[in-house]
Protein backbone atom coordinates (compact mmCIF):
# COMPACT_ATOMS: atom_id res chain seq x y z
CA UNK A 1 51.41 51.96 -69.57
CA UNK A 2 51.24 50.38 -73.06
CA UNK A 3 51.51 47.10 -74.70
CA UNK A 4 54.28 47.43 -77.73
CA UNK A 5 53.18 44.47 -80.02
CA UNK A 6 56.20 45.00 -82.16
CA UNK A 7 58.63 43.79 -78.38
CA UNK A 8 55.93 41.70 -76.91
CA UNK A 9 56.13 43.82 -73.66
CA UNK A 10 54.55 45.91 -71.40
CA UNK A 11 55.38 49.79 -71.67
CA UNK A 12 55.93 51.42 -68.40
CA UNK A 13 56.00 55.55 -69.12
CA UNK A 14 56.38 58.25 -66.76
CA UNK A 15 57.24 61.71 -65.92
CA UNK A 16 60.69 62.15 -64.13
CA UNK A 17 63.73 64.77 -63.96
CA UNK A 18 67.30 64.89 -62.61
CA UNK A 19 68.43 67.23 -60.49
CA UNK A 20 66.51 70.92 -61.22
CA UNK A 21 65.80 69.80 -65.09
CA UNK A 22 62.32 70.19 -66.74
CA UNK A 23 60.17 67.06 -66.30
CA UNK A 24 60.60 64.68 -69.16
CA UNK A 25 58.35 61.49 -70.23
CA UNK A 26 61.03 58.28 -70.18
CA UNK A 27 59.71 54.94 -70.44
CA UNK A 28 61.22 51.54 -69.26
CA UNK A 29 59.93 47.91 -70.18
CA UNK A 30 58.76 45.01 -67.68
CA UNK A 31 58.87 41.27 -67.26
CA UNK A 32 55.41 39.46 -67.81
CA UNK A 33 54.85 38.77 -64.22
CA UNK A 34 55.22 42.63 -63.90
CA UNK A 35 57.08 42.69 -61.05
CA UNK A 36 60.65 43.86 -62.35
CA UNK A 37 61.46 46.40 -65.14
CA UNK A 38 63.60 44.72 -67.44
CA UNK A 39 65.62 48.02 -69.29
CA UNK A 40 67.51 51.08 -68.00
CA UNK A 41 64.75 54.47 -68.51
CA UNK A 42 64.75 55.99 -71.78
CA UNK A 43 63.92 59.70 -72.97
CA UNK A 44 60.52 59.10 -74.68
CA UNK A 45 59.39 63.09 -75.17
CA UNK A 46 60.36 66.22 -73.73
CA UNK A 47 59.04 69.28 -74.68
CA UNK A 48 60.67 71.89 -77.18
CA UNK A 49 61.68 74.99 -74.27
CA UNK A 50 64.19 73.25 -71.60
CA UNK A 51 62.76 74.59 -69.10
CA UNK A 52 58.80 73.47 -69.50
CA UNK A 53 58.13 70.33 -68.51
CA UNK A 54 55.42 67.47 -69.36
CA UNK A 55 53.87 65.05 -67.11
CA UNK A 56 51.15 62.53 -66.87
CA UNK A 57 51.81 61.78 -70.42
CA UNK A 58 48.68 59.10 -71.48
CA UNK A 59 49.54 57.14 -75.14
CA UNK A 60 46.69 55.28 -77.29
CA UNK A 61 47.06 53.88 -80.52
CA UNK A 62 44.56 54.90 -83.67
CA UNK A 63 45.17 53.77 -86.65
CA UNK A 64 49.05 53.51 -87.41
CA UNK A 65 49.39 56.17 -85.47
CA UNK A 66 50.17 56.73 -81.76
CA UNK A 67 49.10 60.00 -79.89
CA UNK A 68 50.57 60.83 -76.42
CA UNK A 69 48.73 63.20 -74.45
CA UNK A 70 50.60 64.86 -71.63
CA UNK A 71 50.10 67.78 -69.24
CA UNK A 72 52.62 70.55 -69.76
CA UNK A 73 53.58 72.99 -67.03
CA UNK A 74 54.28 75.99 -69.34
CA UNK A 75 52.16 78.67 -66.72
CA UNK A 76 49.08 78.96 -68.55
CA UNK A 77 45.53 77.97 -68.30
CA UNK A 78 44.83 74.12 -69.24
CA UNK A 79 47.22 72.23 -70.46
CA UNK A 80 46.87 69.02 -72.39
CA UNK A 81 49.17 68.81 -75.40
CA UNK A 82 49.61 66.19 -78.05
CA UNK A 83 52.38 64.70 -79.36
CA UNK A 84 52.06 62.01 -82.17
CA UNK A 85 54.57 58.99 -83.84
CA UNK A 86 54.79 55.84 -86.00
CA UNK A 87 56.60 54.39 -83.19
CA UNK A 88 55.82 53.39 -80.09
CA UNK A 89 58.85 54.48 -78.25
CA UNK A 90 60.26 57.16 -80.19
CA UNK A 91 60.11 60.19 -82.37
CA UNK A 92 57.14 61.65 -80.86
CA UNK A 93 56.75 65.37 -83.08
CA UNK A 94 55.75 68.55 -80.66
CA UNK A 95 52.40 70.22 -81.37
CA UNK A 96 51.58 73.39 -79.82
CA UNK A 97 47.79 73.43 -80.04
CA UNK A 98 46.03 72.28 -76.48
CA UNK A 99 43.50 69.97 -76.98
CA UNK A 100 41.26 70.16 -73.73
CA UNK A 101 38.50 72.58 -73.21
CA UNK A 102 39.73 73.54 -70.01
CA UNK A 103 39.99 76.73 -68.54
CA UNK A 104 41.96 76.07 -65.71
CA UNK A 105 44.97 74.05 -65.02
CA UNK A 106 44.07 70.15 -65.35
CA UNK A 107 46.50 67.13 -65.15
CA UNK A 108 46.61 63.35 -66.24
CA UNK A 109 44.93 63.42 -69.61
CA UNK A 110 43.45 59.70 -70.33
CA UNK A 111 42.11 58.42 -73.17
CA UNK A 112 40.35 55.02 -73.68
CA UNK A 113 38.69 53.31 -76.94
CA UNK A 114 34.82 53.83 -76.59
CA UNK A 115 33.36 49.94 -77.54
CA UNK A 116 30.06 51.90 -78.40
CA UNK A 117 28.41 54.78 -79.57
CA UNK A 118 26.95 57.00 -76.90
CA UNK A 119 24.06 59.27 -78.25
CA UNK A 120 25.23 59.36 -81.92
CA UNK A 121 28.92 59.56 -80.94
């Protein structure tokens, strides 16, 4: 999940499918007690090929930027992709390159803002 400043909500995203479709990121919005979702599921990302599909998709904001980092079941080694926007909830653009170090398959990419520098980083 996400907090969307600009609707002064909670971002719920998630990996589902319908029927024997790819997996596709959709996201919904919540109440503030976070007990209901408060919209019908919308298509946030899918990937380019119909039939590869993305899951565990993890989204941070840097700058005015925000980067979505998602598994992707395409059949080869590793497998974190990003995806990037100006929005939020929309218009996420498709980039091929993987962006763990991985050699083998991984899943649920998460990334977190680092409050200090560890050993010079």
């Amino acid at each position: 999940m996400i907090y969307d400043e600009e609707k002064d909500k909670l971002m719920i995203h998630y990996a589902m499918r319908f029927r024997n479709e790819a997996l596709r990121i959709y996201y919904v919005y919540v109440n503030d007690d976070f007990n209901r979702v408060e919209t019908l599921p919308r298509l946030l990302f899918e990937y380019p090929e119909e039939n590869i599909g993305v899951l565990d998709a993890n989204i941070t904001q840097f700058g005015d930027k925000y980067y979505m980092f998602y598994a992707v079941n395409d059949g080869t080694a590793g497998g974190v992709k990003q995806a990037v926007s100006d929005k939020i909830n929309r218009e996420y653009r498709f980039n091929p390159r993987y962006y763990d170090f991985e050699t083998a398959a991984c899943e649920a990419p998460t990334v977190w803002k680092r409050i200090e520098k560890i050993n010079g980083y």
